[in-house]
Protein backbone atom coordinates (compact mmCIF):
# COMPACT_ATOMS: atom_id res chain seq x y z
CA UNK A 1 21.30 -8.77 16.60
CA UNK A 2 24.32 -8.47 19.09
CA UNK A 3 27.87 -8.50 18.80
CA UNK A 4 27.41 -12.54 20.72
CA UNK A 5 24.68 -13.39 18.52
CA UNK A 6 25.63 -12.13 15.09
CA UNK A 7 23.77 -12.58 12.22
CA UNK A 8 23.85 -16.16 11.68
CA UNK A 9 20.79 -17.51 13.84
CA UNK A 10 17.76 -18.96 12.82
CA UNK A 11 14.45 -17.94 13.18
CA UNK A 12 13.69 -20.60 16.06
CA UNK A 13 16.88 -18.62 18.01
CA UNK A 14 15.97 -15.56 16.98
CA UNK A 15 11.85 -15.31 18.28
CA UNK A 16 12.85 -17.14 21.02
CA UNK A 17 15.33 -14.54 22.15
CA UNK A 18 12.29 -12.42 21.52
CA UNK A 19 9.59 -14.32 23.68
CA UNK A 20 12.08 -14.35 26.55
CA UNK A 21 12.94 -10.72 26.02
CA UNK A 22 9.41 -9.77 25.67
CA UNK A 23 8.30 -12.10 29.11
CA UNK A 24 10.37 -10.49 30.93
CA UNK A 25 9.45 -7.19 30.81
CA UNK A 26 8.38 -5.52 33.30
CA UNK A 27 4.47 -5.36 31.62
CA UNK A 28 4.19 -8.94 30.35
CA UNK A 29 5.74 -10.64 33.06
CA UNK A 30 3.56 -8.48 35.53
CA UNK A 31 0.17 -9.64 33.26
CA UNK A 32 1.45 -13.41 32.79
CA UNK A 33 2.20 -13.15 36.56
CA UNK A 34 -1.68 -12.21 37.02
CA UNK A 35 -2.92 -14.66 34.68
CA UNK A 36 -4.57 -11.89 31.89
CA UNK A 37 -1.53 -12.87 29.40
CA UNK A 38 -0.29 -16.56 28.33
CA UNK A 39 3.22 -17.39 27.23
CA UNK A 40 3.18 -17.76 23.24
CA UNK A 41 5.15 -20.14 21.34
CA UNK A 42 7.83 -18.58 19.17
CA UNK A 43 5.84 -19.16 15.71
CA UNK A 44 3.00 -17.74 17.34
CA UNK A 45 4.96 -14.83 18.39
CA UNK A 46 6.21 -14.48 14.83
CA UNK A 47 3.02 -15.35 13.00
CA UNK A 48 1.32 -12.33 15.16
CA UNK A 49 3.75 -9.75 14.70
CA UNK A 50 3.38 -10.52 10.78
CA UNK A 51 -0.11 -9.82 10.70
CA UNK A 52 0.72 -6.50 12.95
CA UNK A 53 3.09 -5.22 10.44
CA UNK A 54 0.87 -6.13 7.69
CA UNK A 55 -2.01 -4.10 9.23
CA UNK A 56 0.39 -1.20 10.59
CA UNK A 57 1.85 -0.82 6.91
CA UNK A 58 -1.39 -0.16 5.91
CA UNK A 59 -2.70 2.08 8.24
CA UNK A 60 0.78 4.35 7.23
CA UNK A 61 -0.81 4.16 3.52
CA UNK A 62 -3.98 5.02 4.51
CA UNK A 63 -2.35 7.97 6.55
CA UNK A 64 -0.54 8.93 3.68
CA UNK A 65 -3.26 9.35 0.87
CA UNK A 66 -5.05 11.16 3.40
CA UNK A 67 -2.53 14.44 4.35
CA UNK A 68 -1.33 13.85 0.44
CA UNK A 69 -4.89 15.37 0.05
CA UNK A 70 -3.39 18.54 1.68
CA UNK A 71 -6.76 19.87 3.03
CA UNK A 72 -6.21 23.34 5.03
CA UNK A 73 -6.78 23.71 7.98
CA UNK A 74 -6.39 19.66 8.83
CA UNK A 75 -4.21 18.59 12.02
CA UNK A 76 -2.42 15.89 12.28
CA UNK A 77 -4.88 14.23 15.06
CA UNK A 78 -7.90 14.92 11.77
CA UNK A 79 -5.08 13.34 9.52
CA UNK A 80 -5.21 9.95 11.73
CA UNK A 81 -9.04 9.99 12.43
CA UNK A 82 -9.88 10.64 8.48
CA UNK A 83 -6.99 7.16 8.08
CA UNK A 84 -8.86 5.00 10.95
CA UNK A 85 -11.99 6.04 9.20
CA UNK A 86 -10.26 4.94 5.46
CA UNK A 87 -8.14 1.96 6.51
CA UNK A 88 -11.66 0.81 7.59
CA UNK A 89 -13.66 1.49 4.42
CA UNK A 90 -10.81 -0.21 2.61
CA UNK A 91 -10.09 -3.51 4.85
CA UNK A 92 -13.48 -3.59 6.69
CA UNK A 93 -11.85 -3.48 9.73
CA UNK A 94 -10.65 -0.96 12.54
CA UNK A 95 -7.09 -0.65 12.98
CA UNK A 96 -6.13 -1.65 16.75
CA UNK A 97 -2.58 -0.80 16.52
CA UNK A 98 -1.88 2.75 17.49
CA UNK A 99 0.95 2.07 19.51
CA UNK A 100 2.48 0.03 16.80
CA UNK A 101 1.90 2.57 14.31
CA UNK A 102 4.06 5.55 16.30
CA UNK A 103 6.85 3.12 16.83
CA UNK A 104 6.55 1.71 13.26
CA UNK A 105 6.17 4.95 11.21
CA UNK A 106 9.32 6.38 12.68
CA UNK A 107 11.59 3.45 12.44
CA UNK A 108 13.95 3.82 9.95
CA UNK A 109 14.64 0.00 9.00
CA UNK A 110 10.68 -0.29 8.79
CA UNK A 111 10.62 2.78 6.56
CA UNK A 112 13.18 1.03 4.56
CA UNK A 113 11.02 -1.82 3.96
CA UNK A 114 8.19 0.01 3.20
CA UNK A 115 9.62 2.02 0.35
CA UNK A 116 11.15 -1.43 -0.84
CA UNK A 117 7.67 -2.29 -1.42
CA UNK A 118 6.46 1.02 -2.86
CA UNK A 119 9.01 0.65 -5.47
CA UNK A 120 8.30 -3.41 -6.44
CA UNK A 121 4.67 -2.14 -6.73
CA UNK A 122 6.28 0.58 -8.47
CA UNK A 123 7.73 -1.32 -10.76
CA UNK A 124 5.08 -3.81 -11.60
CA UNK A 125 2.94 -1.04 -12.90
CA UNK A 126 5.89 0.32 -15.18
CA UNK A 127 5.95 -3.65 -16.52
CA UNK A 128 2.52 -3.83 -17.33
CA UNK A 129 2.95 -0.35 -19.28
CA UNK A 130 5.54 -1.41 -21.14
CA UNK A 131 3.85 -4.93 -22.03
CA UNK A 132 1.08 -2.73 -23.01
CA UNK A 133 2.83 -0.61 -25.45
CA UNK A 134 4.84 -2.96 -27.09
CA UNK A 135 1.87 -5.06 -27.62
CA UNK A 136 0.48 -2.07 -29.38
CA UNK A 137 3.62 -0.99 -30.93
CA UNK A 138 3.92 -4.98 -32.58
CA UNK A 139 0.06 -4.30 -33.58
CA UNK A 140 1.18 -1.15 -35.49
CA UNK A 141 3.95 -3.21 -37.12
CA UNK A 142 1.82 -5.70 -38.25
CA UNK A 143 -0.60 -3.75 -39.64
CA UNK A 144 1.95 -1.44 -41.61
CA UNK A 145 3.20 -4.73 -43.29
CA UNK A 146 0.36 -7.15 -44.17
CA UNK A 147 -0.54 -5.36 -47.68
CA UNK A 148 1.07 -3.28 -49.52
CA UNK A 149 3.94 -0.82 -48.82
CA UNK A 150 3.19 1.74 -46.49
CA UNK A 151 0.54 4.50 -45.24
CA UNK A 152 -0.49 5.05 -48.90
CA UNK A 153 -0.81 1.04 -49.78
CA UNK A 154 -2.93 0.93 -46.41
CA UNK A 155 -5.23 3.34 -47.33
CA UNK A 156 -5.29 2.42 -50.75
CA UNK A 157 -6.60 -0.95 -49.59
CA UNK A 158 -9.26 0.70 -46.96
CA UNK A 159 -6.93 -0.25 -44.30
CA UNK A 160 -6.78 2.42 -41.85
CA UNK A 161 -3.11 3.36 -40.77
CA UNK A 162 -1.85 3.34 -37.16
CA UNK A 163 0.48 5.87 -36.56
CA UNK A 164 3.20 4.57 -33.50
CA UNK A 165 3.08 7.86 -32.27
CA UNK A 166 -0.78 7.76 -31.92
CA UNK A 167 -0.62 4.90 -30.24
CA UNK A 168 1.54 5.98 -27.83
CA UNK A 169 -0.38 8.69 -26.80
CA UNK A 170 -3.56 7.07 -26.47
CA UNK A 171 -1.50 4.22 -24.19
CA UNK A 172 -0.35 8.00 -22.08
CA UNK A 173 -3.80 8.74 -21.87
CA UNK A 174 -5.24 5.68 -20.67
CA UNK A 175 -2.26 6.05 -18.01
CA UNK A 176 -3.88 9.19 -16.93
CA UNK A 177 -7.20 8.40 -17.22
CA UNK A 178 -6.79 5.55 -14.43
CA UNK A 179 -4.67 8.25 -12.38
CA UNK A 180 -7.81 10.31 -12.26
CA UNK A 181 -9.93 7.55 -11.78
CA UNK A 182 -7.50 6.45 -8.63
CA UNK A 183 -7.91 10.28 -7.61
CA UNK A 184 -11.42 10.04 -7.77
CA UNK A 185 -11.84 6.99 -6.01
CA UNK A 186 -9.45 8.22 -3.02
CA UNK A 187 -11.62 11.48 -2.98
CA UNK A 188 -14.99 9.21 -2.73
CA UNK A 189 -13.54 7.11 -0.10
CA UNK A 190 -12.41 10.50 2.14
CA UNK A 191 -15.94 11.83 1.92
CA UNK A 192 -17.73 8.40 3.00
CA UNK A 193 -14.79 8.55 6.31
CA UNK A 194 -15.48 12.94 6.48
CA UNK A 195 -19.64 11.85 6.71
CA UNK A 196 -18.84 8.97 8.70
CA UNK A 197 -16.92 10.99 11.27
CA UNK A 198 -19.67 13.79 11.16
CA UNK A 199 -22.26 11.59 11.81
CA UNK A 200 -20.65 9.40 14.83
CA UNK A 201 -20.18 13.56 16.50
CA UNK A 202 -23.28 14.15 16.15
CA UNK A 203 -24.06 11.26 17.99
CA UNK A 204 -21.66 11.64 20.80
CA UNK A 205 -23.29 15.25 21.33
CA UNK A 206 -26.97 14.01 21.72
């Protein structure tokens, strides 16, 4: 965006002004002058860098879990080899993007973005939680007013009460149980990349 330009352009203008941008620097235009690179269309152009930042956002999560591990001793060049090694246990795929992911990881409007989407996610978890317990908290209701009148009428009639507060806490538990099972499944994953890694140096050395 430019003071010229503004913000009212659409996104035909707007990768267009890219392409041409991109073309003719001094790189491209040298490896389009060569024949190694063609011209792309501007929804290519926009299609590609979509998939880029897809793959480059996560790559930072995978970065993230890892040095959230907090292993001593671990630099940050073991921090991005333990990531390649996780981003490809989780997508099947080796991240290609290194470049993209020092520019990316540091960019401020990108960082924006990224804890936009951290938070939806965020927020879609806290949703399901609360569907969860007021499900359970309607259950309780409904079972403290079928027969009779209260905890005493409920267990006079073999019905066994449901305290709200019980429920609650066994809805907090279940919230921590997956937590540890997420922990436990991150910890897995690391040790696959940590054997991984050991084995392709072992290799290199012979």
């Amino acid at each position: 965006m430019d003071a010229v330009t503004g913000i009212s352009q659409t996104a035909e203008v707007f990768w267009t002004r890219v392409r041409t941008r991109m073309e003719e620097s001094e790189v491209i235009a040298a490896a389009i002058k060569a024949g190694k690179y063609g011209s792309r269309s501007w929804t290519s152009l926009k299609s590609h860098f979509g998939d880029l930042s897809k793959k480059a956002s996560k790559f930072i999560r995978c970065v993230k879990k890892v040095k959230s591990l907090r292993e001593s001793g671990t630099t940050e060049r073991d921090a991005l080899l333990k990531a390649q090694e996780l981003y490809h246990v989780e997508n099947n795929s080796t991240f290609e993007y290194q470049a993209c992911y020092v520019e990316r990881s540091v960019c401020p409007k990108f960082r924006k973005l990224m804890q936009v989407s951290n938070k939806r996610k965020s927020l879609k978890l806290c949703g399901e939680n609360a569907r969860d317990s007021s499900a359970a908290n309607e259950g309780t209701t409904a079972l403290s007013s079928t027969s009779g009148e209260g905890k005493g009428a409920k267990e006079a009639n073999g019905v066994k009460y449901s305290n709200p507060k019980r429920s609650q806490e066994r809805l907090q538990a279940r919230a921590v149980k997956a937590q540890e099972n997420l922990s436990s499944s991150m910890a897995s994953k690391t040790e696959v990349a940590k054997t991984r890694l050991r084995i392709r140096e072992e290799q290199a050395l012979q």
